[in-house]
C-alpha atoms as a PDB file:
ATOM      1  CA  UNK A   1     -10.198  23.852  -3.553  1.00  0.00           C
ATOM      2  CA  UNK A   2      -8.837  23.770  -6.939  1.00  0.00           C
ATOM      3  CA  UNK A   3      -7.594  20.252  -8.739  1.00  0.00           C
ATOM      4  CA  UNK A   4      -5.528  19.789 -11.843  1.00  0.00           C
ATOM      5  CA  UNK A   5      -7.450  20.076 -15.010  1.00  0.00           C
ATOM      6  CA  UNK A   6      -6.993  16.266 -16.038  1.00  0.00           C
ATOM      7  CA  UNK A   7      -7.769  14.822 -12.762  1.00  0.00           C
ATOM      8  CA  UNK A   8     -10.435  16.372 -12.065  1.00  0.00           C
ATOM      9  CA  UNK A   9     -11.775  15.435 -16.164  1.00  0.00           C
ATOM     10  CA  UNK A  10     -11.157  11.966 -15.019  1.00  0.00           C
ATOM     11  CA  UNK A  11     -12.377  11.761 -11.859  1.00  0.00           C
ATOM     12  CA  UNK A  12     -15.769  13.355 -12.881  1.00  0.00           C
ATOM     13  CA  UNK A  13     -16.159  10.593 -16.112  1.00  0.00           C
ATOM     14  CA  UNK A  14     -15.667   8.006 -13.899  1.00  0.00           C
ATOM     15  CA  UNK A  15     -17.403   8.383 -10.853  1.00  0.00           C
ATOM     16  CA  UNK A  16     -21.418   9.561 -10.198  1.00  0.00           C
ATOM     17  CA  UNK A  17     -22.022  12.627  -8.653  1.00  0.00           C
ATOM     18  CA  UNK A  18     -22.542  11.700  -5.679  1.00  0.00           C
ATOM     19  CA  UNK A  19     -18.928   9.775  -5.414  1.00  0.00           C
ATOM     20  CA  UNK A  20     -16.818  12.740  -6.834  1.00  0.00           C
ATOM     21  CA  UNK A  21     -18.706  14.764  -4.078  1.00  0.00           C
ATOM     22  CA  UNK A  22     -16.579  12.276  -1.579  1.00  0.00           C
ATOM     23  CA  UNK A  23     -14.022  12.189  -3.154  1.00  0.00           C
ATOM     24  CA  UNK A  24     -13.210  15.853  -3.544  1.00  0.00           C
ATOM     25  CA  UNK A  25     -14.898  16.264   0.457  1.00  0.00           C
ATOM     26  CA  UNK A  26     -11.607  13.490   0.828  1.00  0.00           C
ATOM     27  CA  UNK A  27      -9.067  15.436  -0.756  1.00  0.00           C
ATOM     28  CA  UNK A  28      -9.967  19.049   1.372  1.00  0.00           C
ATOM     29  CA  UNK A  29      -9.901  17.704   4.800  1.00  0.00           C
ATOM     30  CA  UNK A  30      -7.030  17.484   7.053  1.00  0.00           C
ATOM     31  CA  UNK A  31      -6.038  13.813   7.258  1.00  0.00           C
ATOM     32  CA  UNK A  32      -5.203  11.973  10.758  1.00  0.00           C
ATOM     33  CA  UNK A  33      -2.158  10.602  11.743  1.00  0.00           C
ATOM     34  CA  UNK A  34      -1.749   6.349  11.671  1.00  0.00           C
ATOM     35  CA  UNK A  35       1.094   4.633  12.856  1.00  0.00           C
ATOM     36  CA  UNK A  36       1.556   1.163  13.086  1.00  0.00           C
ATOM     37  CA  UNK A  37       2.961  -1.155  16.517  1.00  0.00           C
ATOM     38  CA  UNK A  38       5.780  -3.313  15.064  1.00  0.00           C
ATOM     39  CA  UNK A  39       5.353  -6.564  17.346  1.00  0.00           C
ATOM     40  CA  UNK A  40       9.125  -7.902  16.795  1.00  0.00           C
ATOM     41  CA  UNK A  41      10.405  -4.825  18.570  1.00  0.00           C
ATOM     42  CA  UNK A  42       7.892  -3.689  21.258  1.00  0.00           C
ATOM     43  CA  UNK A  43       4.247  -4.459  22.543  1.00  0.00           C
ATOM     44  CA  UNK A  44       1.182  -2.005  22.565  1.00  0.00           C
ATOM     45  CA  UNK A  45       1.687  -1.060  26.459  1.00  0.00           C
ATOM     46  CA  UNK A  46       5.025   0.472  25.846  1.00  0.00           C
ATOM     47  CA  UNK A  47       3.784   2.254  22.718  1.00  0.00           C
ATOM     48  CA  UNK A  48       1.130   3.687  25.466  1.00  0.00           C
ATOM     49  CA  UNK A  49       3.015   4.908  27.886  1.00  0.00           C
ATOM     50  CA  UNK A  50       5.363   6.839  25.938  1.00  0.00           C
ATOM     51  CA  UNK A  51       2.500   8.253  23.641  1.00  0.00           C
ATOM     52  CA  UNK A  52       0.666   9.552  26.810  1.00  0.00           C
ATOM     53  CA  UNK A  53       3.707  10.517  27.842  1.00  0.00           C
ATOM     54  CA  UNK A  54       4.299  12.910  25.001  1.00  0.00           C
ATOM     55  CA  UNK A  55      -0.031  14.447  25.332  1.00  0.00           C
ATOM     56  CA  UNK A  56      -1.305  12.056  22.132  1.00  0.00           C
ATOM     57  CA  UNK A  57      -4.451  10.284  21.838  1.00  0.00           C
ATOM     58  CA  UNK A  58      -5.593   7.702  19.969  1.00  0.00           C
ATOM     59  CA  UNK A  59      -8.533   5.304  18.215  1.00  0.00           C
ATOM     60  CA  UNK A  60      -8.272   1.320  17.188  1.00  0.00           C
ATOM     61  CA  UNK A  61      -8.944   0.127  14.094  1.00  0.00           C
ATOM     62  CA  UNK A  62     -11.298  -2.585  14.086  1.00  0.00           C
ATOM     63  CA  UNK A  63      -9.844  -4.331  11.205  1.00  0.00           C
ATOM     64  CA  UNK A  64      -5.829  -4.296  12.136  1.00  0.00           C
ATOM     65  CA  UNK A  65      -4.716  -4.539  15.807  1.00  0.00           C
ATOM     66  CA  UNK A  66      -1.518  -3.674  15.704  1.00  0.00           C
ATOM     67  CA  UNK A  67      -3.063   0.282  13.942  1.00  0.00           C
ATOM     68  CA  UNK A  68      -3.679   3.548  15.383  1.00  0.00           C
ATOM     69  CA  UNK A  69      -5.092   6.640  14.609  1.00  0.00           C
ATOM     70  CA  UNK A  70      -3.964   9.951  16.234  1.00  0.00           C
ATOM     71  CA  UNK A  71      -5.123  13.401  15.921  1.00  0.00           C
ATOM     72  CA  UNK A  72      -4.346  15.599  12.751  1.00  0.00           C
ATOM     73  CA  UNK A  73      -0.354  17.266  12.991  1.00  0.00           C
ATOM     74  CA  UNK A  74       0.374  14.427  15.598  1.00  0.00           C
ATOM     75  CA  UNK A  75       3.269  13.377  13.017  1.00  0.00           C
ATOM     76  CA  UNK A  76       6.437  15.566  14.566  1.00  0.00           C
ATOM     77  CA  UNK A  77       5.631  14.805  18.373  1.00  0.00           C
ATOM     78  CA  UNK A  78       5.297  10.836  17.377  1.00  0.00           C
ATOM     79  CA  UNK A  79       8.447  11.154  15.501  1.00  0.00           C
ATOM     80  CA  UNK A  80      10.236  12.617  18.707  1.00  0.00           C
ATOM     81  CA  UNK A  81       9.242   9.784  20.613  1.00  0.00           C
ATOM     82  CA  UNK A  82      12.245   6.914  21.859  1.00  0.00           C
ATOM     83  CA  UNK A  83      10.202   4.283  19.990  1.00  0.00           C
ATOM     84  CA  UNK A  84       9.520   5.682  16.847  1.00  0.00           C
ATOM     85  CA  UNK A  85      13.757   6.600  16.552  1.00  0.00           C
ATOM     86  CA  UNK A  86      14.240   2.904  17.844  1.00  0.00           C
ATOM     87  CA  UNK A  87      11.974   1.049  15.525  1.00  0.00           C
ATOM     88  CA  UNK A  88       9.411  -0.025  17.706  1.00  0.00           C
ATOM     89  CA  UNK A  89       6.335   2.016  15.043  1.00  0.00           C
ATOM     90  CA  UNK A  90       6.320   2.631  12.083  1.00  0.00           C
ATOM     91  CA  UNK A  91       4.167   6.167  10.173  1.00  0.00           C
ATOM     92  CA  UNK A  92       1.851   4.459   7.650  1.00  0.00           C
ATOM     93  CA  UNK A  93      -1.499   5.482   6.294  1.00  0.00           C
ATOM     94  CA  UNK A  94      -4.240   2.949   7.096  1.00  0.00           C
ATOM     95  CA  UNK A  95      -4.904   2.244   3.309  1.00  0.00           C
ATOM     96  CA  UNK A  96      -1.066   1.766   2.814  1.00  0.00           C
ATOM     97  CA  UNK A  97      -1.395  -1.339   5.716  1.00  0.00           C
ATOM     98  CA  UNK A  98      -4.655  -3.051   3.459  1.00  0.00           C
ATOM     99  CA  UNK A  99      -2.154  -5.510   0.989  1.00  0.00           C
ATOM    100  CA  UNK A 100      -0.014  -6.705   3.358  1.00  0.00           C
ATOM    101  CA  UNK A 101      -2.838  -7.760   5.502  1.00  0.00           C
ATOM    102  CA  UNK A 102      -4.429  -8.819   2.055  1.00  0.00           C
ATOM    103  CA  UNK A 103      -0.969 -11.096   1.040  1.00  0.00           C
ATOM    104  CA  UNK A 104      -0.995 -12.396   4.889  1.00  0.00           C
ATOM    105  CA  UNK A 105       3.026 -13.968   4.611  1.00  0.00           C
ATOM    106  CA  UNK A 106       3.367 -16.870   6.559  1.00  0.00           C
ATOM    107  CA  UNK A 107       5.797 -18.792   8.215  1.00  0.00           C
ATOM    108  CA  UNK A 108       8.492 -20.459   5.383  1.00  0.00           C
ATOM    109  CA  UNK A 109       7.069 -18.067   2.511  1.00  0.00           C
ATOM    110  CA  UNK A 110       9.087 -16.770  -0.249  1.00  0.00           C
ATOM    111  CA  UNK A 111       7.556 -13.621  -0.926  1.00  0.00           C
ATOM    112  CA  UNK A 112       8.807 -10.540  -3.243  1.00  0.00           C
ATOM    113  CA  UNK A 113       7.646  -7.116  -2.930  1.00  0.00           C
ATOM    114  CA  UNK A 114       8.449  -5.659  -6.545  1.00  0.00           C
ATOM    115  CA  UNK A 115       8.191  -1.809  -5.337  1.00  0.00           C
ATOM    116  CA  UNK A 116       9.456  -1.816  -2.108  1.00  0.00           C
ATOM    117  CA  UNK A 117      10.838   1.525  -1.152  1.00  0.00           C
ATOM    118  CA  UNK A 118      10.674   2.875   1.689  1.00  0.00           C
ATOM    119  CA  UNK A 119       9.796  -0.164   3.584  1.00  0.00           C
ATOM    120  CA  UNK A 120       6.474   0.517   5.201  1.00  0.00           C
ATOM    121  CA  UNK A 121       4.500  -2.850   3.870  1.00  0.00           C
ATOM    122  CA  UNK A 122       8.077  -4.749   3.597  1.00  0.00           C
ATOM    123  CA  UNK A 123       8.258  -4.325   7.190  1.00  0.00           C
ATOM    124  CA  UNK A 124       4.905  -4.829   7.756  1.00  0.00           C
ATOM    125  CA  UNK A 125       4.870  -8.341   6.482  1.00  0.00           C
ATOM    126  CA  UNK A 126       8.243  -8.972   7.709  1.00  0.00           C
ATOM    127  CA  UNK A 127       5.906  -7.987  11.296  1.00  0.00           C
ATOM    128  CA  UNK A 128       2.874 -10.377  10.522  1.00  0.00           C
ATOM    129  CA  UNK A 129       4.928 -13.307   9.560  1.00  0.00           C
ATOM    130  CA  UNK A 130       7.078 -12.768  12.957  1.00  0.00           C
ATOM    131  CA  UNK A 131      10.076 -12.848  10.309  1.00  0.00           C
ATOM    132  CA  UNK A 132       9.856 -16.302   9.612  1.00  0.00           C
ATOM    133  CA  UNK A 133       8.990 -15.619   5.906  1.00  0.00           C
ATOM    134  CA  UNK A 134      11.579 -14.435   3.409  1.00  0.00           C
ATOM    135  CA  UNK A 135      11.189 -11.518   1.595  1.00  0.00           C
ATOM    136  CA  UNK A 136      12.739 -10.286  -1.496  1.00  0.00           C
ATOM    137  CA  UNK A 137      12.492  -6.219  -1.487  1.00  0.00           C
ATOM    138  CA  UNK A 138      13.237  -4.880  -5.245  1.00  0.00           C
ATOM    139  CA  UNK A 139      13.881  -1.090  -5.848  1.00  0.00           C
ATOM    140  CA  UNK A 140      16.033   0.017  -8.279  1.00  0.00           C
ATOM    141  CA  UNK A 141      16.427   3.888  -7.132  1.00  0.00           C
ATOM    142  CA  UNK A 142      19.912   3.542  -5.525  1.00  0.00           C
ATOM    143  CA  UNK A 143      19.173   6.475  -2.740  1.00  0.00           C
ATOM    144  CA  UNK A 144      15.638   5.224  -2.447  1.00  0.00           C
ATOM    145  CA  UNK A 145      16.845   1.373  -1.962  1.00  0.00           C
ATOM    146  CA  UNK A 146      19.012   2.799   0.346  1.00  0.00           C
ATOM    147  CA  UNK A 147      16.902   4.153   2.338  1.00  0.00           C
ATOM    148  CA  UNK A 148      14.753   0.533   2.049  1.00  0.00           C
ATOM    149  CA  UNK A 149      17.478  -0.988   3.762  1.00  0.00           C
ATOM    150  CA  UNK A 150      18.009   1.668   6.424  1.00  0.00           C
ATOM    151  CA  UNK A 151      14.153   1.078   7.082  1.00  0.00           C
ATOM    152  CA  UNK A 152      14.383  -2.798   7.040  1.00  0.00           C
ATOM    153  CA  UNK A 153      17.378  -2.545   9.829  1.00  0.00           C
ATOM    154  CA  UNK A 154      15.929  -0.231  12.221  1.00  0.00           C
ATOM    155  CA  UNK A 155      12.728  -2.479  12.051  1.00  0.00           C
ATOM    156  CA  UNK A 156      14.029  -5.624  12.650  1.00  0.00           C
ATOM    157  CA  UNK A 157      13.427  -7.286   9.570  1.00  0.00           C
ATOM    158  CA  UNK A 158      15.867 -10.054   9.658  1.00  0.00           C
ATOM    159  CA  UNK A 159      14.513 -12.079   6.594  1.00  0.00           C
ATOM    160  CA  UNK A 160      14.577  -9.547   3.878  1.00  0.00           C
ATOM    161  CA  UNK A 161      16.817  -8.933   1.028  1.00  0.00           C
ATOM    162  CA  UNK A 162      16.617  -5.960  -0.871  1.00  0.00           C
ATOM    163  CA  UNK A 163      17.664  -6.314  -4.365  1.00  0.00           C
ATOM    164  CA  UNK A 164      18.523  -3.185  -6.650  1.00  0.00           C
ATOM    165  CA  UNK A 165      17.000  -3.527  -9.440  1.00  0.00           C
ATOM    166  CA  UNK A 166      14.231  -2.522 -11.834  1.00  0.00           C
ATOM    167  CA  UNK A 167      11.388  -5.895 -10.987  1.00  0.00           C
ATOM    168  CA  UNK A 168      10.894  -5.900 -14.983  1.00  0.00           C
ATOM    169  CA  UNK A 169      14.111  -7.290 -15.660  1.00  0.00           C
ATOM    170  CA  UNK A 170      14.118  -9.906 -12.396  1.00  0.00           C
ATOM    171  CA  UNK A 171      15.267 -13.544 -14.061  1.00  0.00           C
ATOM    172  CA  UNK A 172      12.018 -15.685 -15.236  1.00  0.00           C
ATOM    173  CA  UNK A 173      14.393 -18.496 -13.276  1.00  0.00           C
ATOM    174  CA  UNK A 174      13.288 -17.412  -9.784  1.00  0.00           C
ATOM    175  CA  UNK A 175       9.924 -18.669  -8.696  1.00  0.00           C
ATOM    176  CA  UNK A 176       7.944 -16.902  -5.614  1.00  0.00           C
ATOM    177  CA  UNK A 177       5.279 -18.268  -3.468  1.00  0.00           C
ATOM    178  CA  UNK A 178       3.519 -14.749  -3.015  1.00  0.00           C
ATOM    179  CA  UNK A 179       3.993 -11.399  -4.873  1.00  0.00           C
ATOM    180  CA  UNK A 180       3.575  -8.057  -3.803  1.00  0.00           C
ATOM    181  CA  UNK A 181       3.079  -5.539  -6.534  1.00  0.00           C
ATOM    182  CA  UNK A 182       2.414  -2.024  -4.907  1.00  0.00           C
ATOM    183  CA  UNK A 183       2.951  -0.445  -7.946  1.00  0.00           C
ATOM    184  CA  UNK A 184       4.276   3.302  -9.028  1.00  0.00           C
ATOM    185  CA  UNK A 185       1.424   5.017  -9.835  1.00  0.00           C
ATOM    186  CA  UNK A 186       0.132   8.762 -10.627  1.00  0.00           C
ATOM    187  CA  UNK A 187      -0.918   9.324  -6.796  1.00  0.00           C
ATOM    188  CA  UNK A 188      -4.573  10.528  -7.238  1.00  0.00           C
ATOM    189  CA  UNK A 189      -6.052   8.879  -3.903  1.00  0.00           C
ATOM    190  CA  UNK A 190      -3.324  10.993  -2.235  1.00  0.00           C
ATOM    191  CA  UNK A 191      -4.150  13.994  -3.656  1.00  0.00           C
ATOM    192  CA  UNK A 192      -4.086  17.142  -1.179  1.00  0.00           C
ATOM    193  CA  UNK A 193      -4.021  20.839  -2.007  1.00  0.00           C
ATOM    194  CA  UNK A 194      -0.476  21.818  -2.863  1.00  0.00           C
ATOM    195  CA  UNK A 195      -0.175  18.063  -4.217  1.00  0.00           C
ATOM    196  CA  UNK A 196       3.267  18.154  -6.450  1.00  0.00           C
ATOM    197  CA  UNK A 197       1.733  15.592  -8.592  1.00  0.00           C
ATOM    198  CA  UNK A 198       2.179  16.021 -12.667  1.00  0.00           C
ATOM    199  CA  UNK A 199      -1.499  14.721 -14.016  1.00  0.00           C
ATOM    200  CA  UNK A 200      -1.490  14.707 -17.413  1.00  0.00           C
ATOM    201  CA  UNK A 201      -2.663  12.082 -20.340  1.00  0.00           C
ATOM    202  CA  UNK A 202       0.891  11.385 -21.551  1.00  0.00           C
ATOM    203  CA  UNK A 203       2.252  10.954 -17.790  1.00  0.00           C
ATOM    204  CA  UNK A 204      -0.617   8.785 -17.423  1.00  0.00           C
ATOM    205  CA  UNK A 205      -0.390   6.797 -20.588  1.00  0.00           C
ATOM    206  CA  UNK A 206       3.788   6.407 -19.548  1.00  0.00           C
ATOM    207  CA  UNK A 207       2.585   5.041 -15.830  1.00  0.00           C
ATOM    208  CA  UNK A 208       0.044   2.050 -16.684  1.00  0.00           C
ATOM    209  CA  UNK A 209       2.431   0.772 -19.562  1.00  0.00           C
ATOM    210  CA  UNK A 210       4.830   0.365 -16.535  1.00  0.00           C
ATOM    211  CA  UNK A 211       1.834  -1.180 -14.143  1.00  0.00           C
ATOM    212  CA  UNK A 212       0.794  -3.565 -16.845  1.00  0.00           C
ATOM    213  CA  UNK A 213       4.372  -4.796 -17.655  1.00  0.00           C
ATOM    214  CA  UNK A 214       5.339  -5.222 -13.823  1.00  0.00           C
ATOM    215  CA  UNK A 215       1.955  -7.107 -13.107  1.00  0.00           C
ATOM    216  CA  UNK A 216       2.697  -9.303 -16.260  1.00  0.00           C
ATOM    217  CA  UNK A 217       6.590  -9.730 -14.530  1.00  0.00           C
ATOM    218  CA  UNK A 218       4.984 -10.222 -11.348  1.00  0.00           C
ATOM    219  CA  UNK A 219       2.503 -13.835 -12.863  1.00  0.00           C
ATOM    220  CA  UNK A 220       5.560 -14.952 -14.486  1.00  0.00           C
ATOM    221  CA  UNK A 221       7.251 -14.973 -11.443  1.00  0.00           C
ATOM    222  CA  UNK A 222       4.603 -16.092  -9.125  1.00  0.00           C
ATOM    223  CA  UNK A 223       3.806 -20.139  -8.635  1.00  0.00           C
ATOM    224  CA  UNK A 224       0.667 -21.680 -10.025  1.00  0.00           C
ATOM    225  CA  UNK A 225      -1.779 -21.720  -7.161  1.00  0.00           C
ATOM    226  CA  UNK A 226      -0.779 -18.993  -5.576  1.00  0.00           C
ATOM    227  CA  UNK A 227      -1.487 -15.694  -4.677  1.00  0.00           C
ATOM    228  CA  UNK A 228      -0.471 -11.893  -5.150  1.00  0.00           C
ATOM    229  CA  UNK A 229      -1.989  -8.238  -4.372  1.00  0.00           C
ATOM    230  CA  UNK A 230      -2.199  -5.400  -6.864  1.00  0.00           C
ATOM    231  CA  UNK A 231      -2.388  -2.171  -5.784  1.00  0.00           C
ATOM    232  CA  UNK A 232      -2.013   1.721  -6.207  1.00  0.00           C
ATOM    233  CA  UNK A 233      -2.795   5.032  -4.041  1.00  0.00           C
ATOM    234  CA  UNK A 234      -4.607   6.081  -7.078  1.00  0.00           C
ATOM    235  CA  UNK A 235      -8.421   5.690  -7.915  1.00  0.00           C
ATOM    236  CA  UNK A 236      -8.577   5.872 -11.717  1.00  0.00           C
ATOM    237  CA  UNK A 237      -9.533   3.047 -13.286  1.00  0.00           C
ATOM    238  CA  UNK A 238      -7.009   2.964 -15.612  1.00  0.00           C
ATOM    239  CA  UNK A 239      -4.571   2.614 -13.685  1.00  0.00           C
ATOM    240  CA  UNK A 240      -6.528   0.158 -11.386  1.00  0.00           C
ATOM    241  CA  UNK A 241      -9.485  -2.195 -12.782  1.00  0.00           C
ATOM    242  CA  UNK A 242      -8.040  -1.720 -16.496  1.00  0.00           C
ATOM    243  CA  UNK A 243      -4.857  -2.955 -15.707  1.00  0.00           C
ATOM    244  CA  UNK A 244      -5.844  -6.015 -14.090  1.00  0.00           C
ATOM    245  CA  UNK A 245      -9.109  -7.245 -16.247  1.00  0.00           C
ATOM    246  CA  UNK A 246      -7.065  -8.143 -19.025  1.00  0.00           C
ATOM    247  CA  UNK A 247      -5.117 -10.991 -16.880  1.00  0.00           C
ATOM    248  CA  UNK A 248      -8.980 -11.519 -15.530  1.00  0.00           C
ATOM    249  CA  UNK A 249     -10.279 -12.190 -19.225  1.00  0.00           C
ATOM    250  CA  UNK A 250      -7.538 -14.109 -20.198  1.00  0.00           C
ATOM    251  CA  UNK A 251      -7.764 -16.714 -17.311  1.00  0.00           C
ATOM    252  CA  UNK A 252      -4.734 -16.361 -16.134  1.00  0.00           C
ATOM    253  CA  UNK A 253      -5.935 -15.216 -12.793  1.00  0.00           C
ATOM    254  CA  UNK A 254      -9.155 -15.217 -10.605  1.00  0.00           C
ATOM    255  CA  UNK A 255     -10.167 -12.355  -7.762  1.00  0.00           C
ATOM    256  CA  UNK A 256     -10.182 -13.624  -4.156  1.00  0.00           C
ATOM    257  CA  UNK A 257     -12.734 -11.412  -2.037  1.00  0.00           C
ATOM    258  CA  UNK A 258     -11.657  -8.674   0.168  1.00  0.00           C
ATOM    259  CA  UNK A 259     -12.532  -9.697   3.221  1.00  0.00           C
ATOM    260  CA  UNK A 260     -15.981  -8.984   5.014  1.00  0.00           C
ATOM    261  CA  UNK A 261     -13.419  -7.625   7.936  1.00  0.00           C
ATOM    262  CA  UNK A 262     -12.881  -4.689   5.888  1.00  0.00           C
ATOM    263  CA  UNK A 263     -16.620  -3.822   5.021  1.00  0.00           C
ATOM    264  CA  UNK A 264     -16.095  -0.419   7.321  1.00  0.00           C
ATOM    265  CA  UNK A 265     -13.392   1.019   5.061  1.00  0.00           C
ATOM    266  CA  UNK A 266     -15.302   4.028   3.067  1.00  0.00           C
ATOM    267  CA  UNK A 267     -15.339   2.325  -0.461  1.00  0.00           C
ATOM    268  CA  UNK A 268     -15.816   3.883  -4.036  1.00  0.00           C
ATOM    269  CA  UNK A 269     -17.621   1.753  -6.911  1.00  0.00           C
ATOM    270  CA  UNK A 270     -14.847  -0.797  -8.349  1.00  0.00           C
ATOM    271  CA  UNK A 271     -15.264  -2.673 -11.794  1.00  0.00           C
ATOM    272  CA  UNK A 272     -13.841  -5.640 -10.429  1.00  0.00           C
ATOM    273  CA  UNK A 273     -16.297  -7.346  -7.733  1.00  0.00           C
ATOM    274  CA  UNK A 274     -13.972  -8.456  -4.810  1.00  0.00           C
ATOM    275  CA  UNK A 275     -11.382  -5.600  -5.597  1.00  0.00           C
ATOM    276  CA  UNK A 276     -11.167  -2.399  -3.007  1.00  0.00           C
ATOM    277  CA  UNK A 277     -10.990   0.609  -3.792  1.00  0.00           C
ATOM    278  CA  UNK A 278     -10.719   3.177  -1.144  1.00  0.00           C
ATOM    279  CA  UNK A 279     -12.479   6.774  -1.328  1.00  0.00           C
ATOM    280  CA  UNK A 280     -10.457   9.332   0.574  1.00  0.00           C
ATOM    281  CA  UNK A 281     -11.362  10.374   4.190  1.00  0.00           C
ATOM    282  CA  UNK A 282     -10.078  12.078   7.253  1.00  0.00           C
ATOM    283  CA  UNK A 283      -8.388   8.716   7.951  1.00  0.00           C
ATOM    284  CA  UNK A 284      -8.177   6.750   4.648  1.00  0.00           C
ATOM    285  CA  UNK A 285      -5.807   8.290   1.391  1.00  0.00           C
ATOM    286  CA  UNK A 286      -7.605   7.196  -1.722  1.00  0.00           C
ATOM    287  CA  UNK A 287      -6.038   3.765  -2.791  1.00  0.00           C
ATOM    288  CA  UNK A 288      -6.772   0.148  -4.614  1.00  0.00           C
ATOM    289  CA  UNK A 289      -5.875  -3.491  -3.719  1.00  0.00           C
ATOM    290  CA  UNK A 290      -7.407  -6.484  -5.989  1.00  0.00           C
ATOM    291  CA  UNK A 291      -5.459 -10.184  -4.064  1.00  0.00           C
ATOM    292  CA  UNK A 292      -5.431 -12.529  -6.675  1.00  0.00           C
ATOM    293  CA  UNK A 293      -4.890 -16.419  -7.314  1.00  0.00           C
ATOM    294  CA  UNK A 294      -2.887 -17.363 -10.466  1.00  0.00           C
ATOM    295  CA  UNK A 295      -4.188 -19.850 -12.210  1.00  0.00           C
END
């Protein structure tokens, strides 16, 4: 298999040997299908029937109840399926489903998700907080916030707002309880041959100004004693540990531990102890998540 010059430069500085073995072992194999059971419009025994109804199998995940994971090129026949078209699942990688679980929105929440488009961890904590938080969805793409609120609708998610607009310029006057900062990023962890991905320095450099001026948005915005999740499908450190340390250094925030539920996710070496970072697998794209209290 054959990777872009500058990703594979950076991937082989940063990790040992052994790691960039994993990683590029991650990037060659064919990846299995996840969904996710949305609980405010259906329960797993309907999801069953009409999945063994269409041939498909499937494994639990130990560490999310409401995820499944189906054979390779099970994608088209899930997506034929009544309760995909009505709603009732939703297509998400199993790393993508980590920060919501992370965030955990409860009940009378303000929460805003500062990249939301196309909906998949919107919806997702619109689904663990049984839509009892509220959620403030920001994309400033017009088709792609579109498409956000086509997404929200069909799931159910009653409580969400999506607001078009770039999260950098979001008024210092509103005040969140939790923040959600899944930020655009240069897509390494989900590379796969035939990847359209540009990686270069300058598209790099041009990507983690943007991830270090939406995190430093995202603080301002967040209460005092609260808490937020950082995170990218990419596993350079620049765009991951580097961008976060600084608010680390600084004080302004502290790391809360990834869970010990989560210990079976395949994990790469992370700069930040308590921070995830995901090695790619058959199941698992390559991704990071830090949750963080501000200070």
């Amino acid at each position: 298999m054959v990777y872009p010059e500058f990703l594979r430069e950076q991937i082989e500085r940063q990790y040992s040997a052994e790691e960039t073995e994993r990683i590029y072992r991650g990037f060659s194999v064919q990846r299995n299908t996840s969904l996710r059971i949305n609980p405010l419009k259906t329960e797993w025994a309907q999801v069953e029937r009409e999945l063994t109804g269409k041939g498909l199998a499937w494994d639990t995940v130990s560490w999310y109840a409401d995820a499944r994971v189906l054979p390779p090129q099970s994608e088209a026949a899930v997506r034929e399926t009544e309760i995909y078209q009505g709603g009732g699942i939703y297509l998400q990688n199993l790393s993508s489903m980590i920060p919501p679980l992370l965030l955990s929105p409860g009940e009378g929440e303000n929460i805003l998700d500062m990249a939301a488009a196309p909906g998949g961890k919107t919806t997702q904590m619109a689904a663990l907080s049984r839509n009892r938080a509220m959620i403030t969805a920001c994309e400033r793409n017009a088709p792609r916030a579109e498409r956000l609120r086509h997404n929200l609708a069909l799931q159910g998610a009653g409580r969400c707002v999506v607001m078009q607009q770039d999260a950098r310029q979001i008024s210092d006057l509103f005040v969140f309880d939790k923040v959600l900062l899944d930020a655009p990023c240069s897509g390494s962890g989900t590379y796969t041959q035939g990847s359209r991905g540009t990686f270069s320095k300058k598209n790099l450099e041009t990507t983690t100004r943007l991830q270090r001026e939406l995190l430093d948005k995202a603080l301002k915005l967040l209460r005092p004693g609260h808490e937020m999740v950082y995170s990218t499908c990419s596993i350079l450190r620049q765009e991951n540990e580097e961008i976060v340390a600084p608010f680390l250094n600084r004080g302004v925030v502290q790391v809360i531990p990834v869970d010990a539920a989560l210990e079976e996710i395949p994990r790469l070496s992370c700069g930040i102890p308590g921070a995830l970072c995901v090695c790619p697998d058959e199941r698992y794209e390559g991704f990071f998540a830090v949750h963080l209290k501000k200070n």
